[in-house]
Protein backbone atom coordinates (compact mmCIF):
# COMPACT_ATOMS: atom_id res chain seq x y z
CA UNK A 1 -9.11 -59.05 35.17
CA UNK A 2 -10.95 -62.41 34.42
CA UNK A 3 -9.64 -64.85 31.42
CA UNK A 4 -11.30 -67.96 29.87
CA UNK A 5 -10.26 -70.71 28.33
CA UNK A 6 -12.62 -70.61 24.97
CA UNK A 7 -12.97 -73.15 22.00
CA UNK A 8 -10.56 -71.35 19.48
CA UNK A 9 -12.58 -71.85 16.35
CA UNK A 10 -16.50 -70.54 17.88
CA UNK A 11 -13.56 -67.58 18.74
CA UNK A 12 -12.61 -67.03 15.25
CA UNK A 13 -15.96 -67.58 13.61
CA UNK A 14 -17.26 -64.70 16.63
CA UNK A 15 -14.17 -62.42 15.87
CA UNK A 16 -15.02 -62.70 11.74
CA UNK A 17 -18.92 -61.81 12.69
CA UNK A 18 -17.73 -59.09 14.61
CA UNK A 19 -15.32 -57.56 11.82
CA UNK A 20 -17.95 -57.79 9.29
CA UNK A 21 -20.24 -55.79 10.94
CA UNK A 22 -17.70 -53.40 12.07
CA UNK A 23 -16.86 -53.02 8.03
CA UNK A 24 -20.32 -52.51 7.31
CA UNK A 25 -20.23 -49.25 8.89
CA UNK A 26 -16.65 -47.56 8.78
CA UNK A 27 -15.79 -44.53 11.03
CA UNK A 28 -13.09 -42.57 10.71
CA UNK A 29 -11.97 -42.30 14.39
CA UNK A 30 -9.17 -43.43 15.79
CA UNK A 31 -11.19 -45.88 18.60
CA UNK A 32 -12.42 -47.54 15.36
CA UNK A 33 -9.11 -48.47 13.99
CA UNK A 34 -7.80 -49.75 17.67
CA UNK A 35 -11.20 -51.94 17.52
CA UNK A 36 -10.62 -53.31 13.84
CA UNK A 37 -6.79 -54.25 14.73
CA UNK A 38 -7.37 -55.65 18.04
CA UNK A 39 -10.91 -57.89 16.46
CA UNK A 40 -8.33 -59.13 13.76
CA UNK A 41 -5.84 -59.82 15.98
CA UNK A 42 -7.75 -62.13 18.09
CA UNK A 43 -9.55 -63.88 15.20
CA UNK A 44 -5.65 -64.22 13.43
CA UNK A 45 -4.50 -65.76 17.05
CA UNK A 46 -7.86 -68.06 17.33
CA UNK A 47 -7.33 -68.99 13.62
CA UNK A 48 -3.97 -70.59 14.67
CA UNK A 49 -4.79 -72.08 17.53
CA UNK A 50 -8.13 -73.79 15.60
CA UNK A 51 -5.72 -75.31 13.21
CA UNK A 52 -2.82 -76.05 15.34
CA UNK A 53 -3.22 -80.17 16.22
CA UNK A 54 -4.07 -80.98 19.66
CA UNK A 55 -4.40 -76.85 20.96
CA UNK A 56 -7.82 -75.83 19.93
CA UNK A 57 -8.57 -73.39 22.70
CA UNK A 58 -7.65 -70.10 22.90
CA UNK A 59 -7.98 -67.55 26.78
CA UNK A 60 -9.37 -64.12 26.11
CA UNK A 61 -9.92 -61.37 28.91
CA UNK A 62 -13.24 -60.54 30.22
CA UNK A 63 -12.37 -57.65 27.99
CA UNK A 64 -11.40 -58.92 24.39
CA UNK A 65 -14.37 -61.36 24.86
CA UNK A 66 -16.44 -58.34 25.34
CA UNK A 67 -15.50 -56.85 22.33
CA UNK A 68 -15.85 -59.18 19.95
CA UNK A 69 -19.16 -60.25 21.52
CA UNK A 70 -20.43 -56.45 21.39
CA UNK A 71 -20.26 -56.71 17.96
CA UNK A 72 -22.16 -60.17 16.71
């Protein structure tokens, strides 16, 4: 598995995109739930790094920067 080193706030900006168009359509599966928690996870960690002085970046897998980016 690959990991980055990513600019914590472009993060949390991408990961609020991404939740807002997962809200626009709701589905009532259980894959959508995992997706919504996991999205609002990573924007919650990005968040804190963004505002936490001198930090500012945040790593993501190959996969969690998949998902939010699936979903701009």
């Amino acid at each position: 598995m690959s990991f980055a080193a990513i600019d914590a706030s472009r993060v949390e900006k991408a990961a609020g995109a991404s939740l807002q168009t997962l809200r626009s359509a709701p589905e009532p599966t259980e894959a959508y739930q995992r997706k919504v928690l996991m999205i609002e996870r990573i924007e919650a960690l990005a968040r804190a790094a963004a505002e936490t002085k001198g930090q500012g970046v945040i790593t993501l897998t190959s996969e969690e920067f998949w998902l939010i980016s699936r979903n701009w």
